[in-house]
C-alpha atoms as a PDB file:
ATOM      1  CA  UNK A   1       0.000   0.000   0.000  1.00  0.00           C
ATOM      2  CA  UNK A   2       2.958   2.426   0.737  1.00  0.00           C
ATOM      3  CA  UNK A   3       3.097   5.511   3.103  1.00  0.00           C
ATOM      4  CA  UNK A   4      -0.528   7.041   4.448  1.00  0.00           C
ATOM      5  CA  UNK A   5       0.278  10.826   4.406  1.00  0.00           C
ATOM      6  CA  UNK A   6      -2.638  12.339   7.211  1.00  0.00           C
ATOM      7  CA  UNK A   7      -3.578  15.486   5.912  1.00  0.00           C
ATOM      8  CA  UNK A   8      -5.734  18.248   7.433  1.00  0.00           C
ATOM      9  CA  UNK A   9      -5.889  21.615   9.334  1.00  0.00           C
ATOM     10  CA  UNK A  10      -4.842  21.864  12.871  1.00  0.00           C
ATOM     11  CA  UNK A  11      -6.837  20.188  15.291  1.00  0.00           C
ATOM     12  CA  UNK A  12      -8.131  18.117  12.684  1.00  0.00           C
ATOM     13  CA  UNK A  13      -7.259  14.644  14.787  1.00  0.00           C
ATOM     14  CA  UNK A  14      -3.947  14.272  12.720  1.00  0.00           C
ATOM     15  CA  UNK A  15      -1.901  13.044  15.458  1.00  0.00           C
ATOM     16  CA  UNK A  16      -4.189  10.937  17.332  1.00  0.00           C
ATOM     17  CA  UNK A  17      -6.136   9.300  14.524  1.00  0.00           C
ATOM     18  CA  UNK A  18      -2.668   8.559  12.985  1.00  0.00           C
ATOM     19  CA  UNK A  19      -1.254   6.793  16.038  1.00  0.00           C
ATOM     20  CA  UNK A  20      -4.465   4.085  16.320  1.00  0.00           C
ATOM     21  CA  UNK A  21      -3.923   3.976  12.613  1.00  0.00           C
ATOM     22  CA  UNK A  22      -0.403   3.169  13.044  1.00  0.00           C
ATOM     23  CA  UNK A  23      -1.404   0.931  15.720  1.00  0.00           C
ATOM     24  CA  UNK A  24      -4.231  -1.101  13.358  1.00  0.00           C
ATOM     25  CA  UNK A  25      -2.137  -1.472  10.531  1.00  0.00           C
ATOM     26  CA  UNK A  26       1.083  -2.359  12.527  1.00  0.00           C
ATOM     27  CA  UNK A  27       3.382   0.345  10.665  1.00  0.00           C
ATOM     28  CA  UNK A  28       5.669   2.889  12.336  1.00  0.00           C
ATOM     29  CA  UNK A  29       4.128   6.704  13.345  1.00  0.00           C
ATOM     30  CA  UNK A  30       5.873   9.928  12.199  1.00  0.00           C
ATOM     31  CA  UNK A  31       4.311  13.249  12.745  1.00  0.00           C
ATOM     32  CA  UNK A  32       6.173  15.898  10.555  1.00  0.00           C
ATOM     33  CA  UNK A  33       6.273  18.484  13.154  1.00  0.00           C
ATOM     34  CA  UNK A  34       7.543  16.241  15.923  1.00  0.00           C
ATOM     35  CA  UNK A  35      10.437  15.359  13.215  1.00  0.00           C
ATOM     36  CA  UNK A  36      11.176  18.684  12.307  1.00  0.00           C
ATOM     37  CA  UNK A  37      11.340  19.552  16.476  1.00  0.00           C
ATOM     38  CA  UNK A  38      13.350  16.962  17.192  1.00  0.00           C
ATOM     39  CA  UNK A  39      15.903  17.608  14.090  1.00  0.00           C
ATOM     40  CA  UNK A  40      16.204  21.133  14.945  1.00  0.00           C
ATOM     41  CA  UNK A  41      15.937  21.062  18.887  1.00  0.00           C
ATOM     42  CA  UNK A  42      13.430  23.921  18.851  1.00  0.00           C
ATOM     43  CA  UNK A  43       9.528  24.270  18.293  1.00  0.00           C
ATOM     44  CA  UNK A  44       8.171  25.428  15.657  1.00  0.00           C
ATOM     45  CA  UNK A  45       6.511  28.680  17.521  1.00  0.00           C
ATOM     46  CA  UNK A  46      10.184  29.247  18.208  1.00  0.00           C
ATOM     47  CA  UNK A  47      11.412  28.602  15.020  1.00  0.00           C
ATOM     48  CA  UNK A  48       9.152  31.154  13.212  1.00  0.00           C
ATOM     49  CA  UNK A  49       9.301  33.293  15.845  1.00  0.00           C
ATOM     50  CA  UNK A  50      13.470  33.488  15.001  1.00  0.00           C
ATOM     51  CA  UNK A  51      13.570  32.798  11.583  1.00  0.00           C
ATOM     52  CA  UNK A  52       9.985  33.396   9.918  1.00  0.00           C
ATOM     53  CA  UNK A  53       7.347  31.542   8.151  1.00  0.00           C
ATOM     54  CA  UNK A  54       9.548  31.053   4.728  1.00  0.00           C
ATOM     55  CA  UNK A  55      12.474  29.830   6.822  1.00  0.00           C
ATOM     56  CA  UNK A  56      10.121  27.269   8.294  1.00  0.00           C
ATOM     57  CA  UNK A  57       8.458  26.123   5.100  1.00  0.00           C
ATOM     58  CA  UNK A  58      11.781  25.759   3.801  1.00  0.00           C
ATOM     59  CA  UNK A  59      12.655  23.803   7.045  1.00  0.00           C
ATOM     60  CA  UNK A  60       9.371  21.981   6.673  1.00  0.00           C
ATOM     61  CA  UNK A  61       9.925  20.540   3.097  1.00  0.00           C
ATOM     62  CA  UNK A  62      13.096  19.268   3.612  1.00  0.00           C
ATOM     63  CA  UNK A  63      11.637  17.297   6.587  1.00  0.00           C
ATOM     64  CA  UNK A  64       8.988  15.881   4.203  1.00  0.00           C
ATOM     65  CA  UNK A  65      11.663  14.836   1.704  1.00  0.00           C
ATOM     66  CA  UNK A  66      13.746  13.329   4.619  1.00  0.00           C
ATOM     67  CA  UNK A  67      11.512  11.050   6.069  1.00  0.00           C
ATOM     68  CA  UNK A  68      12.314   7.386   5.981  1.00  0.00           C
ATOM     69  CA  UNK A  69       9.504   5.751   3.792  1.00  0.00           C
ATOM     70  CA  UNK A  70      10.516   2.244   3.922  1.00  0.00           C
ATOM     71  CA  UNK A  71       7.954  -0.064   5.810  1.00  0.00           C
ATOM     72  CA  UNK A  72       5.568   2.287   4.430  1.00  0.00           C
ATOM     73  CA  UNK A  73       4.613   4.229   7.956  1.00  0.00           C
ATOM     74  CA  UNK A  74       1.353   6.132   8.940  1.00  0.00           C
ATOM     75  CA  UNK A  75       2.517   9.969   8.607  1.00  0.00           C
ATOM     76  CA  UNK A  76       0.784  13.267  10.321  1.00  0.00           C
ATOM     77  CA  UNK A  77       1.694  16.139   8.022  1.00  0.00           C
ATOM     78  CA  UNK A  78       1.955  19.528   8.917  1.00  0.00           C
ATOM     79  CA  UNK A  79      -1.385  21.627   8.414  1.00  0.00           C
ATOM     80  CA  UNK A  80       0.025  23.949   5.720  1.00  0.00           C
ATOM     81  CA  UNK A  81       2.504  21.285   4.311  1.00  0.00           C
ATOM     82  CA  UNK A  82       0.234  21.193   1.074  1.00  0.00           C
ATOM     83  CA  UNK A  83       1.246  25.373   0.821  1.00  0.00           C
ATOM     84  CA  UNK A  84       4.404  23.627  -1.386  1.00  0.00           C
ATOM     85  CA  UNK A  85       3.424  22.364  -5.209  1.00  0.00           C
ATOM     86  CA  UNK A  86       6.734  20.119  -4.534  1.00  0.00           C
ATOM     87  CA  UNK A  87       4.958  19.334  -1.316  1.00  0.00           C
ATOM     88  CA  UNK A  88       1.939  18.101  -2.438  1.00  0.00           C
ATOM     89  CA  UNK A  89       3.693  16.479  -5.474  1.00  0.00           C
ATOM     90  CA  UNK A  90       5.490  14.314  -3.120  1.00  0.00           C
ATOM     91  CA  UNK A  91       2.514  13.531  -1.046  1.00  0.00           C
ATOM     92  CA  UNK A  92       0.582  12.225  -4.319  1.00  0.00           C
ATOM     93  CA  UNK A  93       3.640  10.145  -5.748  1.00  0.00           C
ATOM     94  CA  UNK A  94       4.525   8.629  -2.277  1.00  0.00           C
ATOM     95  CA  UNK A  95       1.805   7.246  -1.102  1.00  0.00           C
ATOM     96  CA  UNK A  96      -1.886   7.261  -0.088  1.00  0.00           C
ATOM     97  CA  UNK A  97      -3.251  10.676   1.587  1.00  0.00           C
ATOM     98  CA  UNK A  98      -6.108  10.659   3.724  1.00  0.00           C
ATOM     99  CA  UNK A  99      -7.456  14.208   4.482  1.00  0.00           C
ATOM    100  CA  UNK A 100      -9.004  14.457   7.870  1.00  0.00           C
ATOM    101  CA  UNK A 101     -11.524  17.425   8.123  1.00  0.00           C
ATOM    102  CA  UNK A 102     -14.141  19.394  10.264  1.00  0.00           C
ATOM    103  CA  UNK A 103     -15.686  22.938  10.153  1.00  0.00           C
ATOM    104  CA  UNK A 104     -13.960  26.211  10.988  1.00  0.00           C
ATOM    105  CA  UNK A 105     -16.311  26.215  14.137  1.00  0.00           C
ATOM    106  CA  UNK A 106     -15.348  23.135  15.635  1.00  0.00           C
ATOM    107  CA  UNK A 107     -11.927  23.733  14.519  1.00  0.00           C
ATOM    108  CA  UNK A 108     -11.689  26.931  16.821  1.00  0.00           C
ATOM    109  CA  UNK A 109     -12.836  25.529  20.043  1.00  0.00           C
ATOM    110  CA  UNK A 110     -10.831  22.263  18.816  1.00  0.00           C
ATOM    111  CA  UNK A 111      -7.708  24.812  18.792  1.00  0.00           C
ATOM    112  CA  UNK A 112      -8.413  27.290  21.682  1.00  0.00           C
ATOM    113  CA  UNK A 113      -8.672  23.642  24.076  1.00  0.00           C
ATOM    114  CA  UNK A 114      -5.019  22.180  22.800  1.00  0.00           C
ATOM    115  CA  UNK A 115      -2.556  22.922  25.287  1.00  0.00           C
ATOM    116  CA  UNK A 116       0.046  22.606  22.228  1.00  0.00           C
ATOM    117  CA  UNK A 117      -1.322  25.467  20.883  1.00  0.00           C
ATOM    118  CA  UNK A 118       0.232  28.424  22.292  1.00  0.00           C
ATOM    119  CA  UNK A 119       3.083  27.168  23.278  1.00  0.00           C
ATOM    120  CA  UNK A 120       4.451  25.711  19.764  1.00  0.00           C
ATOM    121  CA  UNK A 121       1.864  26.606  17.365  1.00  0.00           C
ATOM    122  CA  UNK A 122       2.524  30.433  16.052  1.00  0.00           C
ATOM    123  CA  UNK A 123      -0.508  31.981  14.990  1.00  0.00           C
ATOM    124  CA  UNK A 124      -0.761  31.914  11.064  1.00  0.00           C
ATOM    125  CA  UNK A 125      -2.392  35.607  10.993  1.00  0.00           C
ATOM    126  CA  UNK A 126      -3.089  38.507  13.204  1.00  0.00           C
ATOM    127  CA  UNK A 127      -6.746  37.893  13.432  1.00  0.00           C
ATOM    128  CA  UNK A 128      -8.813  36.497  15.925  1.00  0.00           C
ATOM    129  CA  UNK A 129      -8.776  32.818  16.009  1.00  0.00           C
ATOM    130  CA  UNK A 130     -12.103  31.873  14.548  1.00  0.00           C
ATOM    131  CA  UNK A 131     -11.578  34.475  11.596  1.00  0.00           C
ATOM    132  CA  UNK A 132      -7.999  33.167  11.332  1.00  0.00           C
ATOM    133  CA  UNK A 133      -9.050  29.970  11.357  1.00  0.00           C
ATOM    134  CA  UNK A 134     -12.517  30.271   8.411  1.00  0.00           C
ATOM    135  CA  UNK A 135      -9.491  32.535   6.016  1.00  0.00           C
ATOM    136  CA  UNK A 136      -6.692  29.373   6.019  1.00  0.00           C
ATOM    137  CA  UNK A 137      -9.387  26.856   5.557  1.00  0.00           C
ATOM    138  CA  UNK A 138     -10.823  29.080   2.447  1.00  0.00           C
ATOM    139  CA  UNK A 139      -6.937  28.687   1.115  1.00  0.00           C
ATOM    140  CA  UNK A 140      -6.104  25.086   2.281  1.00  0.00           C
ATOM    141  CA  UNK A 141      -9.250  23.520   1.594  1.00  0.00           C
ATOM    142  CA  UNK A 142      -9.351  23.066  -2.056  1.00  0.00           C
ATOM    143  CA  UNK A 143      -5.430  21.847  -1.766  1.00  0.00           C
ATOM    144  CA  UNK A 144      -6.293  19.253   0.669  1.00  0.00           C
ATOM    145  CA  UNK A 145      -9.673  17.984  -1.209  1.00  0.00           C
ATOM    146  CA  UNK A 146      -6.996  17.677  -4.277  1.00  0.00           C
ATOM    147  CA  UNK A 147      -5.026  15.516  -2.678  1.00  0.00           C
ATOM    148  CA  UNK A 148      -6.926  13.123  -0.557  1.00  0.00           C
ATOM    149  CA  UNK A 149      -7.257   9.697  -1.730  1.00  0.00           C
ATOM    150  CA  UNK A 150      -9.568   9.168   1.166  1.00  0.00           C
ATOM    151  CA  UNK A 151     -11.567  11.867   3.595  1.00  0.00           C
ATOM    152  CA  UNK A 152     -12.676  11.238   6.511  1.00  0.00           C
ATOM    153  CA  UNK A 153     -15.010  14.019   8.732  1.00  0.00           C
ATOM    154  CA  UNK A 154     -13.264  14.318  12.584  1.00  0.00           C
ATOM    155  CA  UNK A 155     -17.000  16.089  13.734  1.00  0.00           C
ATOM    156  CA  UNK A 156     -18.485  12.382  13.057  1.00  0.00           C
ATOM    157  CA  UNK A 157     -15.528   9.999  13.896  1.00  0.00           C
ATOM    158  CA  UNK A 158     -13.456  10.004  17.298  1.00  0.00           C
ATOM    159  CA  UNK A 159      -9.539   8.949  16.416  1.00  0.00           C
ATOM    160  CA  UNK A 160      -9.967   5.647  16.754  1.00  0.00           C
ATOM    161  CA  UNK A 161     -13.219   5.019  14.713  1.00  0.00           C
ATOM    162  CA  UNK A 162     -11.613   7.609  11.620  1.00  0.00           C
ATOM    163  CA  UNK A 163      -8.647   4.649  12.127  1.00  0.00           C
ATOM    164  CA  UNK A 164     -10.820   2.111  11.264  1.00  0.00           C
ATOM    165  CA  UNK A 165     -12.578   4.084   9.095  1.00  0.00           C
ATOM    166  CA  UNK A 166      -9.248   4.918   6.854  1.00  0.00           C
ATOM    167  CA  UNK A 167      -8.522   0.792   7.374  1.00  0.00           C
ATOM    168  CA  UNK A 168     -12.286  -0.022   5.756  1.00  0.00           C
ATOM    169  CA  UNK A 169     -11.704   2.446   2.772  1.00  0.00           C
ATOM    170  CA  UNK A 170      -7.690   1.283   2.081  1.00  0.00           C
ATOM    171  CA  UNK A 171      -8.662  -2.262   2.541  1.00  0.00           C
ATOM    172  CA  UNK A 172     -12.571  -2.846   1.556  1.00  0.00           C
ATOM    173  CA  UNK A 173     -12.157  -6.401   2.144  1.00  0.00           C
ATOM    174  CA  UNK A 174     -10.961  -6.061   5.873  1.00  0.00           C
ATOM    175  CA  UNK A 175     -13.909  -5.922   8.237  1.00  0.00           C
ATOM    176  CA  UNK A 176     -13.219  -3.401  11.078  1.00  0.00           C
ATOM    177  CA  UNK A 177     -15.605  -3.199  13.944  1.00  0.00           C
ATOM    178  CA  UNK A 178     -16.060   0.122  15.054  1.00  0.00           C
ATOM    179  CA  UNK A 179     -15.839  -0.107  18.881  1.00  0.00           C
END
């Protein structure tokens, strides 16, 4: 099957979903950002913060391109990864991409509740957080929509039932039970 690329906006269930996935499918878990923290011993709030957004794009890419892909492992992108055309190119021609989705509304509270947030999330804009969050999805979603091979909505699906539900769609003869 290759590498599943998760896809998605922040607070989209990214993370978790990918780790049961991970877990179902016994592959190996990467999450971009973690990567790209660990590589360069600094957050990513911290990294923009010093450096700026194109340094960290820049940063982010090469992270992407990096990544081991052998054992084909369950991968947690970045929310603006798919920004890059050699991004998203590399997402399409290395594997499957499952985009993992919910409205600007539930994003918001989704975001304003994650302890991760503030401390090593930079905001994107200087709006408020709901108008900040409605403006990137208006830019992002069309890119992610593109891309996904398979979409799953986080509003209907805790992380562990989108898991199965990603395992069902990859693998229509498997019969997950949703528990």
């Amino acid at each position: 099957m290759g590498p599943i690329f998760l896809i998605g906006y922040r607070c989209t269930g990214k993370t978790s979903t990918g780790k049961y996935l991970a877990d179902l499918l016994n592959k190996t878990f990467l999450d971009t950002d973690l990567v790209l923290e660990s590589t360069y011993g600094t957050t990513i709030a911290q990294m923009v913060g010093r450096h700026g957004w194109a340094y960290f794009r820049a940063k982010e890419t090469e992270t992407l391109m990096n990544l081991d892909l052998k054992n084909s492992p369950v991968i947690a992108t970045g929310g603006g990864i798919i920004l890059a055309e050699e991004n998203r190119q590399f997402l399409k021609e290395n594997g499957v991409v499952v985009y993992l989705y919910a409205t600007a509304s539930v994003l918001t509270d989704r975001i304003s509740k994650d302890e991760n947030n503030t401390d090593r999330r930079p905001d994107l804009t200087r709006d408020s957080l709901s108008l900040e969050t409605e403006k990137m999805l208006e830019i992002r979603t069309p890119l992610y929509q593109e891309l996904a091979g398979v979409s799953i909505d986080t509003e209907k699906y805790t992380p562990k039932a989108a898991a199965l539900q990603i395992k069902a769609q990859l693998d229509p003869g498997s019969r997950s039970e949703i528990s």
